[in-house]
Protein backbone atom coordinates (compact mmCIF):
# COMPACT_ATOMS: atom_id res chain seq x y z
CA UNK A 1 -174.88 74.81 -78.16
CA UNK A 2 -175.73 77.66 -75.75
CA UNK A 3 -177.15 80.78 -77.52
CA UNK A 4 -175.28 84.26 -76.69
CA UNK A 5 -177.55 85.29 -73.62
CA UNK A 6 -176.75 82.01 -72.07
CA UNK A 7 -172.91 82.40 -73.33
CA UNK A 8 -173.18 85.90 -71.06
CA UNK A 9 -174.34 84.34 -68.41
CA UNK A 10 -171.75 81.69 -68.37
CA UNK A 11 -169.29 84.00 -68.52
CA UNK A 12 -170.61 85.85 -65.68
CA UNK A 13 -170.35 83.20 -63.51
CA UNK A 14 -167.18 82.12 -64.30
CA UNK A 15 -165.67 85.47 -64.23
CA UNK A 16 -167.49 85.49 -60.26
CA UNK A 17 -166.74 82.48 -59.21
CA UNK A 18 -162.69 82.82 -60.61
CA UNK A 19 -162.35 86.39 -58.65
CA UNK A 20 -163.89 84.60 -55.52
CA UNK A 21 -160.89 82.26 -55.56
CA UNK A 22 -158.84 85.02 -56.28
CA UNK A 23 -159.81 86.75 -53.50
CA UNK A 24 -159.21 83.43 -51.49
CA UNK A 25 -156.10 82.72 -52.34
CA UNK A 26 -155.09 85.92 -51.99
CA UNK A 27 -156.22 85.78 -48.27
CA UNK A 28 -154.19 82.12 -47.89
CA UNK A 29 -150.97 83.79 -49.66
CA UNK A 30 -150.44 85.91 -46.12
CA UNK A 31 -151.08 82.69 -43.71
CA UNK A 32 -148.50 80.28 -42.39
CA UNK A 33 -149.97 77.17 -43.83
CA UNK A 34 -149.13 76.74 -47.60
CA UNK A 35 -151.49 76.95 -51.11
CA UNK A 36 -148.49 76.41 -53.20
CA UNK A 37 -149.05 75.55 -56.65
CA UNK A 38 -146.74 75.21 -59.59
CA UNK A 39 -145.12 73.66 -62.20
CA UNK A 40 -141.96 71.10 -61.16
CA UNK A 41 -138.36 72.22 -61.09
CA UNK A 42 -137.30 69.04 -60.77
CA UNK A 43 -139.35 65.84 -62.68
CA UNK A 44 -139.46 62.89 -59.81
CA UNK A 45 -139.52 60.41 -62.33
CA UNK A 46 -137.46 61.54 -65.40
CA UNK A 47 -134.86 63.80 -63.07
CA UNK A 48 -134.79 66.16 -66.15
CA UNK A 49 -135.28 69.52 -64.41
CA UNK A 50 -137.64 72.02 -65.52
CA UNK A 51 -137.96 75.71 -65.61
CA UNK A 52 -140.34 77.09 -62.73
CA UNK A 53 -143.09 78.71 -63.30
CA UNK A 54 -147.12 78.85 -63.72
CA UNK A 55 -148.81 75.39 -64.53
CA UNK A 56 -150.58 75.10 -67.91
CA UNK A 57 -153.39 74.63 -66.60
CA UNK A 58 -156.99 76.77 -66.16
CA UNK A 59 -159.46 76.96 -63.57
CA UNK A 60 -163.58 77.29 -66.03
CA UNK A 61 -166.69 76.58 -65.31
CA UNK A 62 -167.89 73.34 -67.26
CA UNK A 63 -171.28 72.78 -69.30
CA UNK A 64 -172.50 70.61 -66.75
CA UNK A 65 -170.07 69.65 -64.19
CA UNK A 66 -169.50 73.29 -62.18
CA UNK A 67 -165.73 74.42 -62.29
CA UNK A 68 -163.13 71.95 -64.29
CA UNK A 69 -159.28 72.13 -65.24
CA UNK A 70 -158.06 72.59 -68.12
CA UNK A 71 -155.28 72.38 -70.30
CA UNK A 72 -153.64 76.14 -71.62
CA UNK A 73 -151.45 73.71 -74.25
CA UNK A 74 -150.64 70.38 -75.05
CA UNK A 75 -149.44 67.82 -72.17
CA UNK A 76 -147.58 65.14 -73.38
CA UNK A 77 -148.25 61.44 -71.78
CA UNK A 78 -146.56 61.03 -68.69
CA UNK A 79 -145.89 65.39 -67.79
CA UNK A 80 -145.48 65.91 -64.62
CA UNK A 81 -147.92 69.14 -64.85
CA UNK A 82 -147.88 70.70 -61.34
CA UNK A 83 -147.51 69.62 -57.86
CA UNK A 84 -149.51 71.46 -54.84
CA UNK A 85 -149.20 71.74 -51.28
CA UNK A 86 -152.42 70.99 -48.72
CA UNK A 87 -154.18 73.27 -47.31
CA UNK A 88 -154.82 71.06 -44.09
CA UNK A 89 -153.74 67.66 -43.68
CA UNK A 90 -154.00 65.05 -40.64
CA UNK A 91 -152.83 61.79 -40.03
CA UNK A 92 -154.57 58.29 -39.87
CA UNK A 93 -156.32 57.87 -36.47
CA UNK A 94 -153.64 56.11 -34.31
CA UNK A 95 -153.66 52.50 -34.01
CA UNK A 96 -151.50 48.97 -33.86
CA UNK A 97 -151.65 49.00 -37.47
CA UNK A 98 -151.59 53.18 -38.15
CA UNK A 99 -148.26 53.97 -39.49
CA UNK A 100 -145.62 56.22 -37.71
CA UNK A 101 -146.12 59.71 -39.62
CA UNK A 102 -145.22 63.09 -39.64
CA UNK A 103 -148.06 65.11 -37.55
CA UNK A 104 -147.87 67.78 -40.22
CA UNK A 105 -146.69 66.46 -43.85
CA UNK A 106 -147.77 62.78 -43.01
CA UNK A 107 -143.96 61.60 -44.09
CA UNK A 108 -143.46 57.75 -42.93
CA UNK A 109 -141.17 57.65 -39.89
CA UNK A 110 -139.15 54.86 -38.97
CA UNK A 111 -139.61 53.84 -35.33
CA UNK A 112 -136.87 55.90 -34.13
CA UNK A 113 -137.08 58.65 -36.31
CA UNK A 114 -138.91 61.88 -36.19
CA UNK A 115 -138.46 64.75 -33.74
CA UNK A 116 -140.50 64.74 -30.21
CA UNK A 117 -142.69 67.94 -29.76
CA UNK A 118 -144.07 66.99 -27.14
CA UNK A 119 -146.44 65.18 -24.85
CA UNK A 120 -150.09 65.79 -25.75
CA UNK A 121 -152.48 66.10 -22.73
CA UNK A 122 -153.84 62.77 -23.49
CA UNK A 123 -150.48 60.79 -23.40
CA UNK A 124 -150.24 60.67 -26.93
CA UNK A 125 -146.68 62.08 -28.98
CA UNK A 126 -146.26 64.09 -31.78
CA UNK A 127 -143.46 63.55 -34.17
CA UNK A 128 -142.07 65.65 -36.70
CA UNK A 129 -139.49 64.84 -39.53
CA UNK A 130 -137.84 67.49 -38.59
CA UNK A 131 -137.53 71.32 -37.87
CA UNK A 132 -139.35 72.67 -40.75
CA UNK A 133 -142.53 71.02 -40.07
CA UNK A 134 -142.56 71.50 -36.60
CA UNK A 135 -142.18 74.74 -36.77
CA UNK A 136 -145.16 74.91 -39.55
CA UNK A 137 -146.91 73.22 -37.17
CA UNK A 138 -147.16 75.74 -34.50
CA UNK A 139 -150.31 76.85 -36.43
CA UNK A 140 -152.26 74.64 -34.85
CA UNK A 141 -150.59 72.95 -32.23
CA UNK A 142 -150.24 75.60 -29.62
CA UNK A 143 -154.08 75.29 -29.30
CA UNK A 144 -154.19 71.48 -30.13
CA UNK A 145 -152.06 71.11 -27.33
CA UNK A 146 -154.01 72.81 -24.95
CA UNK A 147 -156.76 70.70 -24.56
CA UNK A 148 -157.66 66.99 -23.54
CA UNK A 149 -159.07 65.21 -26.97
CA UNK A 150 -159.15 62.00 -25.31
CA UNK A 151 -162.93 62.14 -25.56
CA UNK A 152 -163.45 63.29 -28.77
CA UNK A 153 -160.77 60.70 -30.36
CA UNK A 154 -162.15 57.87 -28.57
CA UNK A 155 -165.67 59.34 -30.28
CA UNK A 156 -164.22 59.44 -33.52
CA UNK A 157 -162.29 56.42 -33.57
CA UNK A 158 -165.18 54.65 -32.31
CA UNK A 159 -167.45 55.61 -35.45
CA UNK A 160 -164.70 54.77 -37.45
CA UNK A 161 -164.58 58.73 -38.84
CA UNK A 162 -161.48 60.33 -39.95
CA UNK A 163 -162.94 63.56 -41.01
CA UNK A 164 -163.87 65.28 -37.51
CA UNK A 165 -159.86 65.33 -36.97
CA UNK A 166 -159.50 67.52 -39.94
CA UNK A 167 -161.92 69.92 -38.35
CA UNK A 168 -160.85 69.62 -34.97
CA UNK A 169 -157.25 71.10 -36.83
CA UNK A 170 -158.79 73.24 -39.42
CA UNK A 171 -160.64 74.91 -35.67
CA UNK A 172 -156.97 74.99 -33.93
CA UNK A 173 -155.57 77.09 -37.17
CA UNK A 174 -158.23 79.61 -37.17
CA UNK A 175 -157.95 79.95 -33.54
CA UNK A 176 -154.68 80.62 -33.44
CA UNK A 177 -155.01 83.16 -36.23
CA UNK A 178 -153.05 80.74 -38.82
CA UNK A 179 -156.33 80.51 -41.05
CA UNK A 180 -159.42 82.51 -41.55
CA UNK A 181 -162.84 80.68 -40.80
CA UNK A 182 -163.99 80.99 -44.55
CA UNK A 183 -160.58 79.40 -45.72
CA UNK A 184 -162.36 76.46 -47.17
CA UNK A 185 -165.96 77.97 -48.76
CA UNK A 186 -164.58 78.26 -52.31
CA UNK A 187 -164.90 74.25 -52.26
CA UNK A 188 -167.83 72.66 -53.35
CA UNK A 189 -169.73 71.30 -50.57
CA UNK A 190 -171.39 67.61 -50.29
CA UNK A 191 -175.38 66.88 -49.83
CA UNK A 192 -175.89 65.49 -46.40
CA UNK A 193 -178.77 63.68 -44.95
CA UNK A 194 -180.51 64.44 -41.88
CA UNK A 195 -179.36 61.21 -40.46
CA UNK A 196 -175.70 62.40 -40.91
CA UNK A 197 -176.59 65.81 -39.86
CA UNK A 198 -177.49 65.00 -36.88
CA UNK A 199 -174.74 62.69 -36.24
CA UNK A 200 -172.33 65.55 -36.98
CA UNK A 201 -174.56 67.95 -34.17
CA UNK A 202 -173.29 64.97 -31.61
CA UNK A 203 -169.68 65.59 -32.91
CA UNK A 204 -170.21 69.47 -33.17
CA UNK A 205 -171.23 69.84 -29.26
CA UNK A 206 -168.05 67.21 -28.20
CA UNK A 207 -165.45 69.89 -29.97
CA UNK A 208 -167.15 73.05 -28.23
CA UNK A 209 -166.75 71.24 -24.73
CA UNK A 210 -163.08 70.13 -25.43
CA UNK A 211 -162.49 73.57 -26.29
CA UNK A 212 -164.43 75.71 -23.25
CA UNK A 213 -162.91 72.95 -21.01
CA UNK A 214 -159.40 73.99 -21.95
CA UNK A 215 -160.34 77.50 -21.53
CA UNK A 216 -159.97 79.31 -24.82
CA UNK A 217 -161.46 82.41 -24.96
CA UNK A 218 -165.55 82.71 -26.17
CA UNK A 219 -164.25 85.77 -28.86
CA UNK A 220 -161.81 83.19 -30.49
CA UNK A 221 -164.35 80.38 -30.71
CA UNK A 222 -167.26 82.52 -31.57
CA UNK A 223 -167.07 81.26 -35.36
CA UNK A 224 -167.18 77.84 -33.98
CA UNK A 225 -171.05 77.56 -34.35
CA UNK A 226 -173.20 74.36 -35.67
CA UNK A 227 -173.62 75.95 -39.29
CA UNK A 228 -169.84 76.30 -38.95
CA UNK A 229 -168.89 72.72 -38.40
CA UNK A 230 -171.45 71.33 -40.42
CA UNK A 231 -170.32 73.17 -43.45
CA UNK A 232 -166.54 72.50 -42.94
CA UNK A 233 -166.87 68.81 -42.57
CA UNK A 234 -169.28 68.65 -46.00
CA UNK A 235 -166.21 70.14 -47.76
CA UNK A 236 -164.25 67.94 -46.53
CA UNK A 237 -166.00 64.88 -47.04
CA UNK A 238 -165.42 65.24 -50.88
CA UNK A 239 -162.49 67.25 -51.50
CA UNK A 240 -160.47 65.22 -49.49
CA UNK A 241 -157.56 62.89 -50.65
CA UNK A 242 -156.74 59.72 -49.30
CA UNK A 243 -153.28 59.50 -49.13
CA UNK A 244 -151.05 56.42 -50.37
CA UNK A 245 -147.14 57.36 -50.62
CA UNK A 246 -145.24 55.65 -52.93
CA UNK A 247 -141.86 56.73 -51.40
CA UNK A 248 -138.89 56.66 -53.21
CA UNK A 249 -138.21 57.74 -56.73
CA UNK A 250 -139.41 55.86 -59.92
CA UNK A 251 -138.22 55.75 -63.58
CA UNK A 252 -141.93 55.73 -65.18
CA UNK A 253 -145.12 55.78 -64.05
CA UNK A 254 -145.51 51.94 -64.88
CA UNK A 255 -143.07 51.15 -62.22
CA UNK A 256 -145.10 54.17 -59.85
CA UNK A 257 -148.07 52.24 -60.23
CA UNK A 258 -146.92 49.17 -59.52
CA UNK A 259 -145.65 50.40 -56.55
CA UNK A 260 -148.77 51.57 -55.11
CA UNK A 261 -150.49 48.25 -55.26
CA UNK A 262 -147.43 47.02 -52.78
CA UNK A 263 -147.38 50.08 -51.52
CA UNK A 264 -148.26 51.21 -47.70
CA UNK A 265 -151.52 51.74 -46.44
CA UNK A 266 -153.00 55.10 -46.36
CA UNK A 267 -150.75 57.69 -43.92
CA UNK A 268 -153.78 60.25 -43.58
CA UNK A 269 -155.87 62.65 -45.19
CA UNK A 270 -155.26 66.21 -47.42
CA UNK A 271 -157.29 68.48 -48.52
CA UNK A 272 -156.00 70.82 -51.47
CA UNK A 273 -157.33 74.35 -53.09
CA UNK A 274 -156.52 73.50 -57.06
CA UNK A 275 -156.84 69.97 -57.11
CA UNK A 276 -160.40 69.65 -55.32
CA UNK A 277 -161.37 71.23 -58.98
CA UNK A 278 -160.48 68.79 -61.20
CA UNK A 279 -163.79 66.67 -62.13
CA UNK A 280 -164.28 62.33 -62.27
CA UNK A 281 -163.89 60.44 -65.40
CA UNK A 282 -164.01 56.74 -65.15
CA UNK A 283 -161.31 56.97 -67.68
CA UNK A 284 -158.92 59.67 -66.54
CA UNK A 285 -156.59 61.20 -68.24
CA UNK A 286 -154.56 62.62 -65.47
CA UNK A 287 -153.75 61.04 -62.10
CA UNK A 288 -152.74 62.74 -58.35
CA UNK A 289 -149.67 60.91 -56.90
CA UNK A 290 -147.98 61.02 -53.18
CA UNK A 291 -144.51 60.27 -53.17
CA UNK A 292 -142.80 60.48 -49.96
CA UNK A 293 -145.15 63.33 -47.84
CA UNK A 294 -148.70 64.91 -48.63
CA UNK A 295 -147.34 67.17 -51.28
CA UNK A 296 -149.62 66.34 -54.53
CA UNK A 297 -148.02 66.02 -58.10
CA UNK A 298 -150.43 65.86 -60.93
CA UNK A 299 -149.39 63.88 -63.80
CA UNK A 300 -150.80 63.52 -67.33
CA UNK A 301 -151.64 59.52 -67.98
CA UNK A 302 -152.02 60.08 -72.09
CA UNK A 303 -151.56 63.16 -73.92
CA UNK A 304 -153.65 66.40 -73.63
CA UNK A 305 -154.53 68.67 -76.59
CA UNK A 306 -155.33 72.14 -75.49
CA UNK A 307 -158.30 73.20 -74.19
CA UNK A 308 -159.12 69.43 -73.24
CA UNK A 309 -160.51 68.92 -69.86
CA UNK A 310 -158.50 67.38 -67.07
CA UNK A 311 -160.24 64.92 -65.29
CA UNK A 312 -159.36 62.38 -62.04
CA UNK A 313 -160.88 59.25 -60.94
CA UNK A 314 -162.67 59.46 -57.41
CA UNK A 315 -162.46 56.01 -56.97
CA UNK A 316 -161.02 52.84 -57.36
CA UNK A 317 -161.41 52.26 -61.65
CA UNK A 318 -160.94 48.85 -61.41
CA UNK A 319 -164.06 48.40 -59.93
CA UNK A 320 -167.10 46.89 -62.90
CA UNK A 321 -169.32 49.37 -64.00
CA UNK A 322 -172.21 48.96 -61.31
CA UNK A 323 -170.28 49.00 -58.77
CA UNK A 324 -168.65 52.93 -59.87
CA UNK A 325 -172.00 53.95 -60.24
CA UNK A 326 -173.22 52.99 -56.53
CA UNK A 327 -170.18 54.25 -55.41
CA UNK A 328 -170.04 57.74 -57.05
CA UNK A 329 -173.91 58.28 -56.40
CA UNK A 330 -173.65 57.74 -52.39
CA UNK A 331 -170.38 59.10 -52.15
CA UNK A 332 -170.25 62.09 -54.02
CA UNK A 333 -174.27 62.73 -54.59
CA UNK A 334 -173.67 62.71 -58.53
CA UNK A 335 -174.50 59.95 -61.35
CA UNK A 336 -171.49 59.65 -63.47
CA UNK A 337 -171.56 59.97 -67.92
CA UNK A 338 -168.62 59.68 -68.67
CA UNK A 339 -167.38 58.33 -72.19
CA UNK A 340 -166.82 54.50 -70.18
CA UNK A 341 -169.66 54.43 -68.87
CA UNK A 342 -171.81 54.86 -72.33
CA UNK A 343 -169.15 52.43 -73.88
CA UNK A 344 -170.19 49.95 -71.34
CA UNK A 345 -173.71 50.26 -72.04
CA UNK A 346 -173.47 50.45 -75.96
CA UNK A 347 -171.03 47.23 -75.21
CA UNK A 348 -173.65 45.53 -73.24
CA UNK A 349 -176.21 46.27 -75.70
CA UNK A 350 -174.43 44.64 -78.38
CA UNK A 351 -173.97 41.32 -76.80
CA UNK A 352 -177.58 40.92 -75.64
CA UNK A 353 -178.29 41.66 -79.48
CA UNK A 354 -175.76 38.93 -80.10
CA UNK A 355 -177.20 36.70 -78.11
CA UNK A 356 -180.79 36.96 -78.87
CA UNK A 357 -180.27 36.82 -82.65
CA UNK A 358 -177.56 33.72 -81.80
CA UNK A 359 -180.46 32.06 -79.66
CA UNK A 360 -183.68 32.75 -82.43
CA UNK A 361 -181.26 31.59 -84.85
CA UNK A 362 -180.37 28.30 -83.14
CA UNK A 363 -184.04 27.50 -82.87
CA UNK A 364 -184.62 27.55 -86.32
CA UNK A 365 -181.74 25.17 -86.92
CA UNK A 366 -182.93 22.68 -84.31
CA UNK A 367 -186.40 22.77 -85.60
CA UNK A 368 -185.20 22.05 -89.36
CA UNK A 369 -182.60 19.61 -88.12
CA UNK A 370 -185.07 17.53 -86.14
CA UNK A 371 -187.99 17.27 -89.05
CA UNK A 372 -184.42 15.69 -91.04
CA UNK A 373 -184.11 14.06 -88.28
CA UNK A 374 -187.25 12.43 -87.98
CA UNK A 375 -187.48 11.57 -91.75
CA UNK A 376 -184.46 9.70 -91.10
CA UNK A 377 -186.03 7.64 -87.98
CA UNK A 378 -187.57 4.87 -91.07
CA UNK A 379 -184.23 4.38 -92.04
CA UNK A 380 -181.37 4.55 -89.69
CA UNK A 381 -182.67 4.22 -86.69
CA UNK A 382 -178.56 4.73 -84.97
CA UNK A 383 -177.75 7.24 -87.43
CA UNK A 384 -181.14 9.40 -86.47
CA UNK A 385 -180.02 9.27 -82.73
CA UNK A 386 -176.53 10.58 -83.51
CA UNK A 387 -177.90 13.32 -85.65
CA UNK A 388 -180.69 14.16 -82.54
CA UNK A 389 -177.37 14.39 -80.34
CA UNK A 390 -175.44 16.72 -82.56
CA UNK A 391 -178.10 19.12 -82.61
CA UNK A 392 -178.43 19.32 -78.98
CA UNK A 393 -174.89 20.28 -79.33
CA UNK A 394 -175.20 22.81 -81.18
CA UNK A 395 -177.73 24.60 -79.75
CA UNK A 396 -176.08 24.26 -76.12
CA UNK A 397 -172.64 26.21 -77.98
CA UNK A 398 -175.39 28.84 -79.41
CA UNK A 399 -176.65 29.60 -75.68
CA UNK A 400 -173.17 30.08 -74.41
């Protein structure tokens, strides 16, 4: 329990840190890329339509976990409670295998589909699925389009990273005026090590050059400093989204999920304002699903009583316990407690009680049964072996 100076101070915080995003998203409200939040009109999955409005949801601080979501009433299993719109998205790094996307909302494409934009200075294409998109797209590609990222892909795709192309567009938007260069500090940045620091210097210097080659002008890249880049691309290394469209429409979220395990591979990545605030639970009571483009829709996996937190698994849930923990520690720089985890351990705990009181046990048996048994040696010489065997049984069941 916190006493009421601490309570205060709590309350301080949250009250600064809630008008800071206020203040944010009232910057994003008057630029051409999208912060759209809100409750459904329509529900994908029942079809029963819904009046529009706020989400029942609110943005806290947590007792240990810095800002949470949580619910303003009950959520009953299987709500569709809000969808949101990215902030910045970009598509899988090209390939044989990369699937034919969208350039801005990461929609699959069939091989003829999409609309042609236009040639990029590196003989690459950009497609659009259609008219709306491209023209939400002009908010970065009028300066994506002026320079030669040959280099810097071939970097990137090289080292295998996929986050340097969300920075190389988050750059082109606030060049162009589309974004501010403080669009993304309300997100919680990651820890980085010096080794990856300095990799992302290397990276940092290659997106300068590409830029002063294609002669923008120094006053619209002055933001574009080392502290910049370094800071944008720790934001995005852990409030981005993988995403995994499921495509279609679905009766239930059984048949959603079952879906995504046949599903396609990941189209690209998003990064969103109200959903990088929802916390990790190894058992989550909410989940973040992609249906046919990079629009997020936030459904409630059990029900929700008021005031309960909202939390998402980060990774893969499946995984065994050690294997979350590695994972969440060198991914995200935290060590997870949530209510799994300690069931785990208490589970553990029991067994190897189990077993040592099973195995103690089974030692005092033997040792009785072969003093009977050795009694019986004078007599029945056949029957004593038998007995001899039947013990060993036993005590080979007791140590499995």
């Amino acid at each position: 329990m916190f006493s009421s100076a601490g309570s205060i101070v709590l309350r301080r915080r949250a009250s600064s840190e809630l008008r800071q995003l206020l203040t944010v998203l009232r910057q994003l409200s008057h630029s051409p890329f999208s912060t759209h939040t809100s409750s459904p009109e329509k529900d994908d999955y029942s079809g029963k339509s819904t009046k529009l409005g706020p989400p029942p949801i609110q943005v806290s601080l947590t007792e240990s976990a810095g800002r949470g979501v949580f619910a303003t009433r009950r959520i009953g299993a299987g709500e569709l409670i809000h969808t949101a719109e990215p902030l910045v998205t970009h598509p899988a790094p090209s390939g044989r295998d990369a699937p034919h996307v969208c350039y801005y909302c990461l929609r699959l494409l069939g091989k003829r589909d999409g609309v042609l934009v236009a040639t990029a200075p590196n003989g690459g294409l950009w497609y659009f699925c259609g008219d709306v998109c491209r023209e939400r797209a002009k908010v970065f590609l009028e300066v994506e389009r002026k320079a030669d990222w040959s280099f810097y892909d071939k970097h990137c795709r090289m080292r295998q990273l996929k986050y340097p192309f969300m920075v190389k567009r988050v750059a082109c938007m606030v060049i162009s005026g589309g974004a501010s260069a403080d669009c993304l500090d309300i997100l919680q940045p990651a820890f980085l090590h010096p080794e990856t620091i300095i990799e992302m210097e290397e990276e940092f210097e290659l997106l300068k050059a590409t830029f002063l080659k294609a002669q923008i002008n120094d006053e619209l890249i002055a933001f574009l400093t080392k502290q910049w880049y370094i800071g944008i691309l720790a934001r995005l290394r852990i409030n981005s989204f993988r995403i995994e469209l499921i495509g279609g429409s679905y009766e239930n979220l059984l048949a959603s999920a079952a879906s995504v395990v046949e599903g396609e591979a990941a189209v690209g990545n998003a990064v969103y304002m109200l959903p990088s605030f929802y916390n990790h639970d190894c058992d989550p009571n909410v989940n973040i699903l992609w249906i046919e483009n990079a629009d997020a829709k936030i459904r409630a996996l059990r029900d929700i009583e008021a005031g309960e937190e909202l939390r998402i698994c980060y990774i893969d849930a499946s995984m065994d316990c050690k294997a979350r923990q590695t994972l969440l520690a060198e991914g995200f720089g935290f060590q997870c407690h949530c209510l799994r985890k300690e069931q785990a351990k208490a589970i553990s705990k029991t067994l190897l009680y189990k077993r040592k009181l099973c195995l103690s046990s089974a030692k005092l048996i033997v040792k009785a049964l072969v003093l009977a048994s050795v009694q019986m040696v004078t007599s029945d010489l056949r029957a004593a072996n038998l007995f001899i065997l039947l013990n060993i049984i036993i005590l080979f069941r007791f140590k499995t």
